[in-house]
Protein backbone atom coordinates (compact mmCIF):
# COMPACT_ATOMS: atom_id res chain seq x y z
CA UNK A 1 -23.26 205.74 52.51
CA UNK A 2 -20.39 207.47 51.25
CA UNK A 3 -20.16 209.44 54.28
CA UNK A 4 -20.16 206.67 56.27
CA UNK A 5 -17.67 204.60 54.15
CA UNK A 6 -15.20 207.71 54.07
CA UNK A 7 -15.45 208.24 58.18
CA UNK A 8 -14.65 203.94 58.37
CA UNK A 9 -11.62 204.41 55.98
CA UNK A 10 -10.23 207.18 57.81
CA UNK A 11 -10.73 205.89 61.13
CA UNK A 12 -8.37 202.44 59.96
CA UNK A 13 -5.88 204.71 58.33
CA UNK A 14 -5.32 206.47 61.94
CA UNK A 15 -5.37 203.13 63.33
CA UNK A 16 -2.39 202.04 61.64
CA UNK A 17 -3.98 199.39 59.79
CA UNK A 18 -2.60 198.71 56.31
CA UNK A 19 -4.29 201.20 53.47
CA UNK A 20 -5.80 198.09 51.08
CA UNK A 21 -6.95 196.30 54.43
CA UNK A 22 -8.31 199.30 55.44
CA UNK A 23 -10.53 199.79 52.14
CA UNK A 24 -11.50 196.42 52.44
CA UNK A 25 -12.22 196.48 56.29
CA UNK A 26 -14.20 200.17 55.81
CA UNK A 27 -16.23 198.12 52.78
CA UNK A 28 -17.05 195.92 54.70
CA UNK A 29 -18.34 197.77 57.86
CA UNK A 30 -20.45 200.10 55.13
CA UNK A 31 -22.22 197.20 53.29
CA UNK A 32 -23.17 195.90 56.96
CA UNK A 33 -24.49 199.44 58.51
CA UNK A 34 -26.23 199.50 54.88
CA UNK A 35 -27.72 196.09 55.22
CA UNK A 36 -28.96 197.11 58.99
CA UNK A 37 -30.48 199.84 57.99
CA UNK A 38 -32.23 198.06 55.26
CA UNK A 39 -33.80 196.10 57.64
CA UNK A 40 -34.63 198.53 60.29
CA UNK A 41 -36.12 200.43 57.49
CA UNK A 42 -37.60 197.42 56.54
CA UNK A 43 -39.56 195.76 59.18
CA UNK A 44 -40.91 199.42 60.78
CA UNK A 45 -42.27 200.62 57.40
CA UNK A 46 -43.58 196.72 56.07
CA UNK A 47 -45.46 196.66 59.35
CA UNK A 48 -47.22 199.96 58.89
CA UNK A 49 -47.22 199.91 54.98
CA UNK A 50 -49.28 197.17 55.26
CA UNK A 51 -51.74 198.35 58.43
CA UNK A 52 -52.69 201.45 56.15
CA UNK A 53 -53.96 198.81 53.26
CA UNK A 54 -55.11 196.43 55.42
CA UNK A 55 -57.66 199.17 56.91
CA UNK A 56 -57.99 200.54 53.61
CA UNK A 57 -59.45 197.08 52.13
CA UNK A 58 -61.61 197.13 55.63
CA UNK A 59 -63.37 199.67 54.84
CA UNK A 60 -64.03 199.33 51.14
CA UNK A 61 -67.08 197.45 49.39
CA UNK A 62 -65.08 196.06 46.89
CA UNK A 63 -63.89 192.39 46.74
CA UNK A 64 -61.03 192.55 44.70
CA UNK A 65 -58.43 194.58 47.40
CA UNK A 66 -59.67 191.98 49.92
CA UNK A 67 -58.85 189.06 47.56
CA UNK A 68 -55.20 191.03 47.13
CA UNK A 69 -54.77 192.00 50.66
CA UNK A 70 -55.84 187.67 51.39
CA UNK A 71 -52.90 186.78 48.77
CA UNK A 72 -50.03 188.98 50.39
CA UNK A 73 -49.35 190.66 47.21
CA UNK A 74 -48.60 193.76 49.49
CA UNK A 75 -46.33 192.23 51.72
CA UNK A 76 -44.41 191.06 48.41
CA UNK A 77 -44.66 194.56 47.33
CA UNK A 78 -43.22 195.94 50.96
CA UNK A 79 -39.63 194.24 49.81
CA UNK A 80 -39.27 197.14 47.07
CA UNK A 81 -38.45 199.25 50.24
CA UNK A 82 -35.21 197.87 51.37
CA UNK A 83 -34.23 196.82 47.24
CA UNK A 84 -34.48 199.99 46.20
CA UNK A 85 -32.64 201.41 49.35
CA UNK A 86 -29.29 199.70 48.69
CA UNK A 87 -30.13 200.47 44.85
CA UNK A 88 -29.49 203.94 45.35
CA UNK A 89 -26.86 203.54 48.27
CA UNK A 90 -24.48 201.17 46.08
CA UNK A 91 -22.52 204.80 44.91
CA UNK A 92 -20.26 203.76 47.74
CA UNK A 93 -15.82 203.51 47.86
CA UNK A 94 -16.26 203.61 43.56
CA UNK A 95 -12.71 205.87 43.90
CA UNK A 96 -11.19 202.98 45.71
CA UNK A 97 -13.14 199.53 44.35
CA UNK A 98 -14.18 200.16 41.06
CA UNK A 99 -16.33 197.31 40.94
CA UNK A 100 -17.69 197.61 44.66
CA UNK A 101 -20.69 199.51 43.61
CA UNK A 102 -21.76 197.06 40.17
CA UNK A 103 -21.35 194.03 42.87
CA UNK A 104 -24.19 195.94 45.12
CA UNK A 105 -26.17 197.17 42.28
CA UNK A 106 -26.27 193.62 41.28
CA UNK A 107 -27.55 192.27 44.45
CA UNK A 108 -30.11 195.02 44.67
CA UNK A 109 -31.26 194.14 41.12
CA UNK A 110 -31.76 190.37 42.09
CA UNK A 111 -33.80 191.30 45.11
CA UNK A 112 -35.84 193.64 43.31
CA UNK A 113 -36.24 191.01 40.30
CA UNK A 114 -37.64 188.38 43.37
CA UNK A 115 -39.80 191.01 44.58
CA UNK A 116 -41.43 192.19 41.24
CA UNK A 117 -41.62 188.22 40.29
CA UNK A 118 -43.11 186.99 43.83
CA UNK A 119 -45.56 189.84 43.18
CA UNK A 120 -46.36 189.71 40.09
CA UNK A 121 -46.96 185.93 40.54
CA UNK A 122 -49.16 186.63 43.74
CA UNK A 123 -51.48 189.19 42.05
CA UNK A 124 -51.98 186.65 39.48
CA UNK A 125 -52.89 183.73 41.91
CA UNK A 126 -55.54 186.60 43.36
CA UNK A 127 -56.39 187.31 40.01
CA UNK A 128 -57.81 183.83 39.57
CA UNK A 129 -60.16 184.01 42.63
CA UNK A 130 -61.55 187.18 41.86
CA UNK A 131 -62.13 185.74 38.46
CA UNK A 132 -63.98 182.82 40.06
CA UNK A 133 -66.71 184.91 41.59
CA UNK A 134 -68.18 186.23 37.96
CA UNK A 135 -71.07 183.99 37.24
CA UNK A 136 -69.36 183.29 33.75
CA UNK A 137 -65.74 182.14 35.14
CA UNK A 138 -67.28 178.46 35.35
CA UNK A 139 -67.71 178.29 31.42
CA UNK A 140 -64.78 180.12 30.56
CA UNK A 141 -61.89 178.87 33.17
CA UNK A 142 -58.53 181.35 32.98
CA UNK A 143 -55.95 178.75 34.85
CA UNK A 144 -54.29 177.80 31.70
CA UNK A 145 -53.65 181.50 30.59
CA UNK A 146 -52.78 182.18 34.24
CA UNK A 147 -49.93 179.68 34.32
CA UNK A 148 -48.83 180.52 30.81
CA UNK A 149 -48.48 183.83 32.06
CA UNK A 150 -46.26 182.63 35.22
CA UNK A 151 -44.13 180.91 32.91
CA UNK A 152 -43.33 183.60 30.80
CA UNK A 153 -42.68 185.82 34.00
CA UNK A 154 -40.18 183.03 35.64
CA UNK A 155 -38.53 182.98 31.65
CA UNK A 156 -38.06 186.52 31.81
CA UNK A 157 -36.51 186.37 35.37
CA UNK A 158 -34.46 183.74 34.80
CA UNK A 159 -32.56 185.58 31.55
CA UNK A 160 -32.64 189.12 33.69
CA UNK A 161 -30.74 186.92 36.91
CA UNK A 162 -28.26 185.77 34.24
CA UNK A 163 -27.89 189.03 32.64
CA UNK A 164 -27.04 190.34 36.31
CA UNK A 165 -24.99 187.60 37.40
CA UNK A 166 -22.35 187.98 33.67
CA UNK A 167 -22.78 191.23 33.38
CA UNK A 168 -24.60 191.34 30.24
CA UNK A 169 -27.03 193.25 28.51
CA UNK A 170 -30.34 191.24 28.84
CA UNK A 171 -31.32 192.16 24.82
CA UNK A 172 -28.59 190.23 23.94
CA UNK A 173 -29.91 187.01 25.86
CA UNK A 174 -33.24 187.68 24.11
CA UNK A 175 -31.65 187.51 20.70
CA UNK A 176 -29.92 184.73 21.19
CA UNK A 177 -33.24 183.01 22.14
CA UNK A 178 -33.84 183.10 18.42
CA UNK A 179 -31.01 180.37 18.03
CA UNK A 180 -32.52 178.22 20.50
CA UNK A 181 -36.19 178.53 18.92
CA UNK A 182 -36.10 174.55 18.26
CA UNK A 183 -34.87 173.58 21.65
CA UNK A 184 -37.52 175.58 23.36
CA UNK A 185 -40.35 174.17 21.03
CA UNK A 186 -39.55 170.28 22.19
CA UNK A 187 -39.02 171.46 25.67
CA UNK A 188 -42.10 173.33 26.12
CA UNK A 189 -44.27 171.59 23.40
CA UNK A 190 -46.92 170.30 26.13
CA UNK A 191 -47.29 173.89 27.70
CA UNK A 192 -47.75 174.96 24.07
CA UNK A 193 -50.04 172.31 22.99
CA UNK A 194 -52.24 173.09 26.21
CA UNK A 195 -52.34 176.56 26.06
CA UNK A 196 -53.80 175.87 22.44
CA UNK A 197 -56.43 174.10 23.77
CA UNK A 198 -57.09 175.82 26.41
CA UNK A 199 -58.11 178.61 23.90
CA UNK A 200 -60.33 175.84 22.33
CA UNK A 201 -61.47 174.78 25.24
CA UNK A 202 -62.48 178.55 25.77
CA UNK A 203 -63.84 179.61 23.20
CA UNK A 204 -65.92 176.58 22.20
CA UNK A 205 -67.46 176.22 25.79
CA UNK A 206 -66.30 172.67 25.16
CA UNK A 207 -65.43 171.99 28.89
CA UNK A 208 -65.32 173.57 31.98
CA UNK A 209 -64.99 172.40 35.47
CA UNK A 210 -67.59 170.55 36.85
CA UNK A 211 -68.85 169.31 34.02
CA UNK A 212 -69.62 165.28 33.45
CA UNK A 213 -67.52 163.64 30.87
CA UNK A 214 -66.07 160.24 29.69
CA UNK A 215 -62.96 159.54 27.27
CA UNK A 216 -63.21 156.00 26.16
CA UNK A 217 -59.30 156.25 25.12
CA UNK A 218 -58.42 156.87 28.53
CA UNK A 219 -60.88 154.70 30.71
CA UNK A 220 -62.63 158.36 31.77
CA UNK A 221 -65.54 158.54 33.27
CA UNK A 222 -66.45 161.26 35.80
CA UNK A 223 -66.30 165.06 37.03
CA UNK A 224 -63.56 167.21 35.71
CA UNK A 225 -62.05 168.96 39.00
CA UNK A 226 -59.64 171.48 37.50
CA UNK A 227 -58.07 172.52 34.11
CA UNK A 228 -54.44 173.63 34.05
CA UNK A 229 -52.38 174.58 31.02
CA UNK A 230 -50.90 171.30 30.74
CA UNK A 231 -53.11 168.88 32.46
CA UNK A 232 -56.88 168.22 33.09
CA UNK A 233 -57.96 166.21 36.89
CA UNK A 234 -61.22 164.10 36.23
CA UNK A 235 -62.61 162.38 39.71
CA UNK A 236 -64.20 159.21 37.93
CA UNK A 237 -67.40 157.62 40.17
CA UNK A 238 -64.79 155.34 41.74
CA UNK A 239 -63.60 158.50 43.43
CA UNK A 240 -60.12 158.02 41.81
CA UNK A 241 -57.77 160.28 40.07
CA UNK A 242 -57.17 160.64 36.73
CA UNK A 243 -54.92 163.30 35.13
CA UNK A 244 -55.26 163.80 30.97
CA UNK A 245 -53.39 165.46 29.19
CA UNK A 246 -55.37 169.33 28.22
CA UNK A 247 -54.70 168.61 24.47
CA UNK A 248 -56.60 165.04 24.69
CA UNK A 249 -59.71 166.75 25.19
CA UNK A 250 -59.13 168.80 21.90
CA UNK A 251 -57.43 165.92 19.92
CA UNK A 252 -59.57 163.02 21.38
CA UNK A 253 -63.70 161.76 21.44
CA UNK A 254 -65.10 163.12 24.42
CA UNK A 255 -68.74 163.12 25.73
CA UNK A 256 -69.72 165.75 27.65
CA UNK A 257 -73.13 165.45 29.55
CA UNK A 258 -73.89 168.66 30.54
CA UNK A 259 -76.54 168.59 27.82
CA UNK A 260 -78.76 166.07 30.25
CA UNK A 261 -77.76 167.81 32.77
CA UNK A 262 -79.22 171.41 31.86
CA UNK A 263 -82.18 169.73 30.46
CA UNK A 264 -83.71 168.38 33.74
CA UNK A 265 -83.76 164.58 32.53
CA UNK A 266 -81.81 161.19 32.47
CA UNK A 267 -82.15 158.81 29.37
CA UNK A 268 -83.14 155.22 30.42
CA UNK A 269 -83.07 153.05 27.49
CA UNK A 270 -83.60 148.77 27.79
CA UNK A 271 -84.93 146.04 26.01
CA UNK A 272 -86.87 143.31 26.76
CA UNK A 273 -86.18 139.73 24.26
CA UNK A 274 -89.97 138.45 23.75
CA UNK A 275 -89.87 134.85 22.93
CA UNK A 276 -91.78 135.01 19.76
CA UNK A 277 -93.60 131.29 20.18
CA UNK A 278 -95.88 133.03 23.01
CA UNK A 279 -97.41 136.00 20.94
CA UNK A 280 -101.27 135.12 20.09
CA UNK A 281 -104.47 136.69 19.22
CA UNK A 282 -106.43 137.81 22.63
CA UNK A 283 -110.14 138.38 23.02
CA UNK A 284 -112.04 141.58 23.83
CA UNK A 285 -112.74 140.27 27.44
CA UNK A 286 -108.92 140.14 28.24
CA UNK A 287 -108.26 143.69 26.31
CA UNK A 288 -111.42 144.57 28.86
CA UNK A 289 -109.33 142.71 32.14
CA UNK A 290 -106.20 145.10 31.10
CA UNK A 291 -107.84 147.93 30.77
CA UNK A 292 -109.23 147.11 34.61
CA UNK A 293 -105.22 147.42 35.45
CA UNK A 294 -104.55 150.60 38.18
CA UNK A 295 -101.82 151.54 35.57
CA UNK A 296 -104.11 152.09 32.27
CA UNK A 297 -106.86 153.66 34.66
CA UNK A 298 -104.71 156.12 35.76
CA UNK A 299 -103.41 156.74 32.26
CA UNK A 300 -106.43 157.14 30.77
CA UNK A 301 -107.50 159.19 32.98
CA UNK A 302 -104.21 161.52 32.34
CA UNK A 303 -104.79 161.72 28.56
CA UNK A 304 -108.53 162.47 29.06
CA UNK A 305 -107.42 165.17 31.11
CA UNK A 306 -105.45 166.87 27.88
CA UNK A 307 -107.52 166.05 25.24
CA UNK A 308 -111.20 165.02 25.87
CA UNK A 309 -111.64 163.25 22.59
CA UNK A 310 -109.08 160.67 23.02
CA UNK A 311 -110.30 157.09 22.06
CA UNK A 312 -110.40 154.32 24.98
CA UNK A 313 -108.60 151.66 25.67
CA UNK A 314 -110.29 148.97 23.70
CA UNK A 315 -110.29 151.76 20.45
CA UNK A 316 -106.75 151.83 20.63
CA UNK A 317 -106.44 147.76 20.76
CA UNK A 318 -108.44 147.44 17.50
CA UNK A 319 -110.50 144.70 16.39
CA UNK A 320 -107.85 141.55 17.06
CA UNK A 321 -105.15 142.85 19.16
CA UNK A 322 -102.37 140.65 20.28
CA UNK A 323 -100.92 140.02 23.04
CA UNK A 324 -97.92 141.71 22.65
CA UNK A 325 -100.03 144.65 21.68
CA UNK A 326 -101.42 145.00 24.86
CA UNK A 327 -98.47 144.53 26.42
CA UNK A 328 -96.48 147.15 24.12
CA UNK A 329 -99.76 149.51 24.82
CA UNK A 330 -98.90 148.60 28.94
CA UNK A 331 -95.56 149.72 29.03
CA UNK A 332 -96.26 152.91 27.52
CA UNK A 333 -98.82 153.36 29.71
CA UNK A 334 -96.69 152.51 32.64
CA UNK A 335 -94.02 154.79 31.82
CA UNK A 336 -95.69 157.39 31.14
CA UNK A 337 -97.62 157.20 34.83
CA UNK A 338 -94.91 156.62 36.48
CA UNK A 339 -94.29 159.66 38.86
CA UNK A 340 -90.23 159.90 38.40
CA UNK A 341 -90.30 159.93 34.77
CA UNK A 342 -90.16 163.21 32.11
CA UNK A 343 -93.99 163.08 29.99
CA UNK A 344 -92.64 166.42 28.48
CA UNK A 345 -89.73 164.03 27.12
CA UNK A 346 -89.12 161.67 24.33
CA UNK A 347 -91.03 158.59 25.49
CA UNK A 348 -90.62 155.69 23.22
CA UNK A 349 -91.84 152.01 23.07
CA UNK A 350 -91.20 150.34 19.82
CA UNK A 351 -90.10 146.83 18.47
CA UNK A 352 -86.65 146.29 17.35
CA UNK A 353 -85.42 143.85 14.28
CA UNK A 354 -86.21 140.32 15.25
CA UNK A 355 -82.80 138.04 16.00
CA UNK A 356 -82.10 134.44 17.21
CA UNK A 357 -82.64 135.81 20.69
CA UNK A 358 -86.63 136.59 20.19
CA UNK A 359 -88.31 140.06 19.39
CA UNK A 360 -86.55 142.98 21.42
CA UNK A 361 -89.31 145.06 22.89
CA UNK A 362 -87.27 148.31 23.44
CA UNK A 363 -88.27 151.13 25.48
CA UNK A 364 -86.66 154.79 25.87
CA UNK A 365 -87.95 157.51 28.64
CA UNK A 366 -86.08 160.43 30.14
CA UNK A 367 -85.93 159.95 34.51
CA UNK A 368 -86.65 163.08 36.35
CA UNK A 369 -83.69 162.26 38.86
CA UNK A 370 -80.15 162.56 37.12
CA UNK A 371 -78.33 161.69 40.73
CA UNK A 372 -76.44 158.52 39.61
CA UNK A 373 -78.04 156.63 43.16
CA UNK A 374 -81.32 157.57 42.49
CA UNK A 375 -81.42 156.81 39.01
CA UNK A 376 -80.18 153.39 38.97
CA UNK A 377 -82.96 152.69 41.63
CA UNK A 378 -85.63 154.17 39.12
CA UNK A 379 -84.19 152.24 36.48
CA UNK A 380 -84.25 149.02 38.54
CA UNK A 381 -87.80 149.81 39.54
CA UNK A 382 -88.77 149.92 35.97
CA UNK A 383 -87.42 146.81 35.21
CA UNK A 384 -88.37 145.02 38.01
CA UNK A 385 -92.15 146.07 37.31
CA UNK A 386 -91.78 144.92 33.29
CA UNK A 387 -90.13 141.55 34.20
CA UNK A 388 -93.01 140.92 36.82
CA UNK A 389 -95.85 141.69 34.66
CA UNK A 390 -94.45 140.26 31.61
CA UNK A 391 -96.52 136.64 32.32
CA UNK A 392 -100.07 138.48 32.81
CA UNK A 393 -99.98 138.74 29.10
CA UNK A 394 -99.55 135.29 28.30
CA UNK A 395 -95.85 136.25 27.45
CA UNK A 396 -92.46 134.72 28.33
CA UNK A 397 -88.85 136.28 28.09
CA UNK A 398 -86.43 134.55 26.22
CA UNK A 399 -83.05 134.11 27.57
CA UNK A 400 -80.38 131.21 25.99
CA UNK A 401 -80.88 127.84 28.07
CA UNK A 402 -79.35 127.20 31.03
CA UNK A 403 -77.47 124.25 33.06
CA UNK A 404 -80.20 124.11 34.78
CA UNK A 405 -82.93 123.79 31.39
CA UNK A 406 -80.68 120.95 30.10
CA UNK A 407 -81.28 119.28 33.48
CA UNK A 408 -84.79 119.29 33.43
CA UNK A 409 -85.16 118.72 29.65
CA UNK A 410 -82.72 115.63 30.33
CA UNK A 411 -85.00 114.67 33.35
CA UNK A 412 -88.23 114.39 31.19
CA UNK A 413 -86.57 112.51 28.94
C-alpha cells in the first residue's frame, strides 16, 4: 500500500493541489483501494474457504465438524482474512502521518478482536450440542460453565477494545482490575453464586434437566427445562413458567423425584376414618361369604401359586375375627390383585393412632403407571372400590356431620 499511497501523493503534487491536502487526499484514496481490496479479497476467498470445509465435513463420519460447520464458526473464522490484510497493510504514509498507521492498526485490531470473540463464542455454542449427544450430558449439564466461559471472553474483549481505543497497554487494565475486585464481586455475585452451584449441581448429580422437582419456597412444582449459570426454567403441571434462581437449588429444600421415576413405581398412600361404633365380632359363615369374594379368590390363588403351604383364608382370620379384620385382610387382598399396582413393592395396610375422627385405616402401594393422568385415575379407582365395599362389612366411614345430618336429626326429633 505504500506504493500505491506514494503514486496518489505524487499524482496531487503535479496537480497543483496544496502538499498537506494532498497527503490527506492520497490517505484517503489508499485507505479506500485498501478497504476494496479487503473486500474483494474477502467475499471470493469466504465463499470458497468455506466450500472446501463444507465438503470436507460432507464427507467425514464424524459429528462434531458438522455440528461446527451447522454453527458458522467458519464463516466467523473467514473475517481473519480481510483483518489481518489491513493488519499488515497499515505501514502506509508513516513519513508523512505519524499516527496514520496506529489509527489502521487499531481498526484492524478491533475487527480481529470481533472475529476471534464471535468465534470463539460460536465454537462454544457448538460445543454445547456436541456435548448433548454423549449419553452422560443429561446428568452432568455444561451450560453454566459454557456461559461463564462467554463472560470471561466478552471481559477480556471489552478491556483489549479499551486498550485499543486509549492506546494503552492491556496489562495495565488487568492490574488495575485488582482495585476494582469489590465492585466486580457485587456486580457479578449471581454469576458467581451460580457458577458455584452449578459445580454442585455437577458433581452431586443433584439435578439435571428433565428431571421432576418441587421447591415449596417458591410454589415449584414441575419439569426443570434448562439450567443456565444464573437461572434454572421449571415448566410446573400448569404448563407455566417459572425461573429460580441456580443457587436456590443449592441453598434451598428441594425434592427431586427421579428416584420414583427410575424405579418403575408411583407411591399411592390414603386413609380411610372407620367409625369405631360399627366394628364387631363376625361369625365363621361371613369370614366363609368373604372369602367367596372374586378379589380373595383370585388372591389366594396368587399366593398359592408362590408358596404352596400358605394357610387359607379362614386360617388367617383366626378364631373370632372382626369385622374390620376382614376388611383390613380385603384391602390387602385387593391391592395386591389389582393389575396396575407394583407386588414387588412396599405394600402396606395398617391402622393408624385412633383420633376424634374414628380409626384411620391407612393403606400404602406403589402404581405401575407414574404418568400423572393415569395415575390419578388408578388412584381414584382404588378409592372408589374401598368406599363402595366399605358397607359389605358391616362398616361405616366417619366423616364430621353435615347440614344436612342436623336436618334429619332435627326432623326425628
Amino acid at each position: 500500500m505504500q506504493v500505491v499511497y506514494d503514486y496518489l501523493r505524487e499524482q496531487f503534487l503535479n496537480a497543483q493541489v496544496h502538499p498537506k491536502i494532498a497527503i490527506y487526499l492520497a490517505a484517503l484514496g489508499t485507505f479506500l483501494t485498501l478497504s476494496l481490496i479487503a473486500l474483494i479479497l474477502f467475499f471470493p476467498l469466504r465463499k470458497l474457504f468455506i466450500k472446501i470445509v463444507e465438503r470436507l465435513t460432507a464427507h467425514t463420519e464424524t459429528i462434531w465438524d458438522d455440528v461446527l460447520f451447522e454453527h458458522k464458526v467458519f464463516h466467523a473464522v473467514a473475517h481473519l482474512i480481510p483483518a489481518i490484510f489491513i493488519y499488515a497493510s497499515a505501514g502506509f504514509g508513516s513519513e508523512d502521518l505519524v499516527s496514520l498507521p496506529e489509527v489502521i492498526k487499531g481498526i484492524a485490531k478491533i475487527y480481529i478482536t470481533f472475529a476471534v470473540v464471535l468465534s470463539l463464542v460460536r465454537f462454544l455454542d457448538a460445543s454445547q450440542d456436541i456435548y448433548n449427544t454423549y449419553p452422560f450430558a443429561q446428568e452432568r449439564p455444561i451450560k453454566g460453565y459454557l456461559q461463564l466461559v462467554k463472560i470471561l471472553i466478552y471481559s477480556v474483549a471489552a478491556i483489549i477494545l479499551v486498550s485499543i481505543l486509549v492506546n494503552q497497554d492491556p496489562g495495565r487494565l488487568f492490574t488495575g482490575l485488582g482495585a476494582m475486585a469489590a465492585v466486580l464481586m457485587f456486580v457479578f455475585k449471581d454469576p458467581i453464586l451460580g457458577f458455584v452451584a452449578s459445580i454442585q449441581l455437577a458433581a452431586n448429580k443433584m439435578v439435571k434437566p428433565g428431571d421432576w422437582i418441587t421447591v415449596p419456597k417458591f410454589d415449584v412444582d414441575g419439569t426443570v427445562v434448562d439450567i443456565s449459570l444464573t437461572t434454572v426454567k421449571v415448566q410446573n403441571w400448569d404448563k407455566t413458567i417459572t425461573s429460580l434462581p441456580t443457587y436456590s437449588l443449592v441453598s434451598e429444600s428441594v425434592t427431586n423425584w427421579i428416584g420414583m421415576q427410575e424405579s418403575g413405581g408411583r407411591r399411592i398412600q390414603r386413609s380411610v376414618f372407620i367409625d369405631m361404633t360399627c366394628i364387631k365380632f363376625c361369625d365363621q359363615k361371613f369370614v366363609k361369604h368373604i372369602a367367596d369374594l372374586p378379589v380373595i379368590k383370585s388372591y389366594m390363588e396368587q399366593k398359592r401359586e408362590q408358596d404352596p403351604s400358605f394357610p387359607g383364608w379362614e386360617r388367617q382370620m383366626g378364631t373370632q375375627p372382626t369385622n374390620l379384620a376382614v376388611f383390613r385382610a380385603y384391602v390387602e387382598a385387593f391391592l395386591w390383585t389389582n393389575p396396575n399396582t407394583h407386588n414387588d413393592m412396599a405394600l402396606i395396610v395398617r391402622f393408624l393412632q385412633s383420633t376424634e375422627r374414628g380409626l384411620p385405616l391407612e393403606y400404602i402401594v406403589f402404581s405401575k403407571e407414574q404418568d400423572a393422568e393415569t395415575f390419578e385415575s388408578i388412584q381414584a379407582e382404588i378409592v372408589d372400590h374401598i368406599l363402595a365395599v366399605i358397607p359389605e362389612f358391616d362398616l361405616k366411614v366417619f366423616q364430621n356431620p353435615s347440614g344436612s345430618d342436623l336436618r334429619s336429626i332435627g326432623r326425628n326429633l
